[in-house]
Structure formats: C-alpha cells, structure tokens
Protein backbone atom coordinates (compact mmCIF):
# COMPACT_ATOMS: atom_id res chain seq x y z
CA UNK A 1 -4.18 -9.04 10.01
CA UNK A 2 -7.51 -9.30 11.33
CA UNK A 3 -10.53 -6.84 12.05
CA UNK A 4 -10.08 -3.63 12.84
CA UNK A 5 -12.49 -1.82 15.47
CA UNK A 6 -14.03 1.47 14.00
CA UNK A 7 -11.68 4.17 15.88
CA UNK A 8 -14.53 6.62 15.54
CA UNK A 9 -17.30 4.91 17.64
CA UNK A 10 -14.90 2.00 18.88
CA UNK A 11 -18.06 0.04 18.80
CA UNK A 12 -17.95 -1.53 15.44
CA UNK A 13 -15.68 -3.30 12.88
CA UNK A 14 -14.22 -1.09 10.70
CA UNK A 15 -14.73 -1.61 6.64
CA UNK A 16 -13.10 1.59 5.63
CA UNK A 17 -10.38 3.95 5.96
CA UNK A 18 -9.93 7.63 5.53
CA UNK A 19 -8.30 8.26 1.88
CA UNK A 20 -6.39 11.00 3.90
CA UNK A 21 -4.43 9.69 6.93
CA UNK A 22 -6.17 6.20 6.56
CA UNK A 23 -7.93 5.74 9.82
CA UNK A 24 -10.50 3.07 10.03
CA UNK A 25 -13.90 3.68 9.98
CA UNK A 26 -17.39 1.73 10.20
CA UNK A 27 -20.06 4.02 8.42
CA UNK A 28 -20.73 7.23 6.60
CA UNK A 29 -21.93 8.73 9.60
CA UNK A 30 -18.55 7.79 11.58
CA UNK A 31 -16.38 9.34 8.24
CA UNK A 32 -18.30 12.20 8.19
CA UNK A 33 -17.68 12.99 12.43
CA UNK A 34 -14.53 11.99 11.57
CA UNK A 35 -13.99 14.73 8.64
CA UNK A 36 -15.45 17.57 10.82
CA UNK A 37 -12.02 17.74 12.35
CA UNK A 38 -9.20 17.71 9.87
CA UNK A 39 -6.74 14.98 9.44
CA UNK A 40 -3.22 14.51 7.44
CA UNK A 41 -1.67 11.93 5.33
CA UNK A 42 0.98 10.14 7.95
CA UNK A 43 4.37 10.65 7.25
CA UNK A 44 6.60 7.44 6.59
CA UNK A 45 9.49 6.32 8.67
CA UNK A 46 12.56 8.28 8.15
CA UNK A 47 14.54 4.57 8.07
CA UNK A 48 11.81 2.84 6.04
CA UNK A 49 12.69 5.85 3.26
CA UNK A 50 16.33 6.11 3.79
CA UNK A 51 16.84 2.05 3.09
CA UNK A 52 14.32 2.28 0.21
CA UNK A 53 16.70 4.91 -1.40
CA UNK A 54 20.00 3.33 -0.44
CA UNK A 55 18.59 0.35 -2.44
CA UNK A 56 17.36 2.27 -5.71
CA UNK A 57 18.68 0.72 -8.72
CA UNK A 58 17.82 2.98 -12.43
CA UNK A 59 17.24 0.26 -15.05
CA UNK A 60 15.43 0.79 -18.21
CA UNK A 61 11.94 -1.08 -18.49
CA UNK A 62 11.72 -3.41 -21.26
CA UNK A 63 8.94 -5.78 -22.11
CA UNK A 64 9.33 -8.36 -24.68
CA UNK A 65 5.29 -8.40 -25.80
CA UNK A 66 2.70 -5.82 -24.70
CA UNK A 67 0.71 -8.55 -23.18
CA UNK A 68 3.44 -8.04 -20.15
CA UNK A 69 1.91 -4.56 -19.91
CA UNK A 70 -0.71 -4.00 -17.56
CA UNK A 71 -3.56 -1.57 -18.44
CA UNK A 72 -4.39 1.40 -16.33
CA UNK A 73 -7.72 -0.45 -15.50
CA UNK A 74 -5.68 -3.29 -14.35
CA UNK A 75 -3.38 -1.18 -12.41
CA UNK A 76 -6.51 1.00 -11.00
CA UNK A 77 -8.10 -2.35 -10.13
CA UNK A 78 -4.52 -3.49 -8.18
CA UNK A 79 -4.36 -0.14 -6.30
CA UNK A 80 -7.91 -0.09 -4.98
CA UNK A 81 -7.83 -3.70 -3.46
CA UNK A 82 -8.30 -3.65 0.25
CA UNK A 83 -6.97 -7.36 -0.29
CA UNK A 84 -3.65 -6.24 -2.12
CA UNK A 85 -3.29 -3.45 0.44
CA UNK A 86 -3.25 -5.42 3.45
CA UNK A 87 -1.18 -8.36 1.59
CA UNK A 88 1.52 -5.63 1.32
CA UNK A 89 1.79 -4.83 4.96
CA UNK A 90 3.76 -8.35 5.42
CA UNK A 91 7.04 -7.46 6.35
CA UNK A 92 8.80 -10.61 4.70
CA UNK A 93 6.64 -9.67 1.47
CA UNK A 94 7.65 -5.74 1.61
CA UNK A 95 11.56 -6.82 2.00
CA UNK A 96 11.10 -9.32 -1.29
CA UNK A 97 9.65 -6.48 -3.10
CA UNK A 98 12.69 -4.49 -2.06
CA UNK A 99 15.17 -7.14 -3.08
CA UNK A 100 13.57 -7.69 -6.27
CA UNK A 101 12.89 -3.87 -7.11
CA UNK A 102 16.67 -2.96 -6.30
CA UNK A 103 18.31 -6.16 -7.74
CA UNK A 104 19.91 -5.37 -11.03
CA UNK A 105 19.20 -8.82 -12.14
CA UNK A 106 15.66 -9.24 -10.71
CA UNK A 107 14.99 -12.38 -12.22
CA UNK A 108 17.52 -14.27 -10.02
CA UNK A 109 16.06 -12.77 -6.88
CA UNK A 110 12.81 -14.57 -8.06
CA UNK A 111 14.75 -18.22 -7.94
C-alpha cells in the first residue's frame, strides 16, 4: 500500500486519517475543513460480517504463564500503529487471522 494523497486539498500526501470515518488527511488545517462538515464511521461489508460470524468458534482463553499476556500498554501500543493497521489490510493476512481465530485447534492452523 503506498501513499495516500490528502483527499481534503488533493495536493499533498496524506499522514493521517479521520478517527471517525478514516479519511486521509495532510494537516491540521485540512482535518479541521474537513470536521466543519460532519462525517460517519463506514459501515462494513454485509459479506465481510456474515463470513466472520459463520466462522465464530467460543473457546475458553487459557494461558499457561502471564508472560503470554499482553498489557493494556502493549495492546494500546498494537492498536495505534499506522504500521499494524495497514499490515492488516492484506487480504491473505486477514483470511489467516480468520482461519486461525475460528479454528478450534489454532495451533495446527499455525503449521
């Protein structure tokens, strides 16, 4: 995935996205023309949701030593990387992630 252009101005690269319906942005002065009209979080596929929930499998989480555990400053840290974020927009990743998440034996979907 490579640059985005600034879909405010359409002159510049974009660094940033709106936190609401994640449009790409260059500056403060582009989020705030932005914000002056309002905007919505975008709704996800119907079929990207329906085979998500097909797939759902309930298991219990165990982990054999807390050191497994991630901290919420870890997870914080995860959840605000533009680098995770884009990572996750591979298809063949999101479809692992799937097959892993509803396996009931995850580990084997790992081999």
């Amino acid at each position: 995935m490579g640059p985005r252009q600034c879909q405010v101005c359409n002159q510049a690269q974009s660094k940033y996205k709106c936190p609401s319906c994640y449009l790409p942005y260059c500056s403060l002065v582009c989020f705030k023309k932005h914000k002056e009209s309002p905007c919505v979080k975008p709704q996800p596929s119907e079929t990207k949701a329906t085979a998500v929930s097909e797939s759902f499998v309930e298991k219990p989480f165990v982990a054999d030593e807390s050191s497994e555990v991630l901290q919420n400053f870890q997870l914080e840290a995860i959840a605000s990387s533009s680098e995770i974020r884009d990572a996750l927009n591979d298809e063949a990743l999101q479809e692992l992630i799937c097959r892993i998440d509803g396996s009931s034996n995850a580990e084997n979907q790992l081999a």
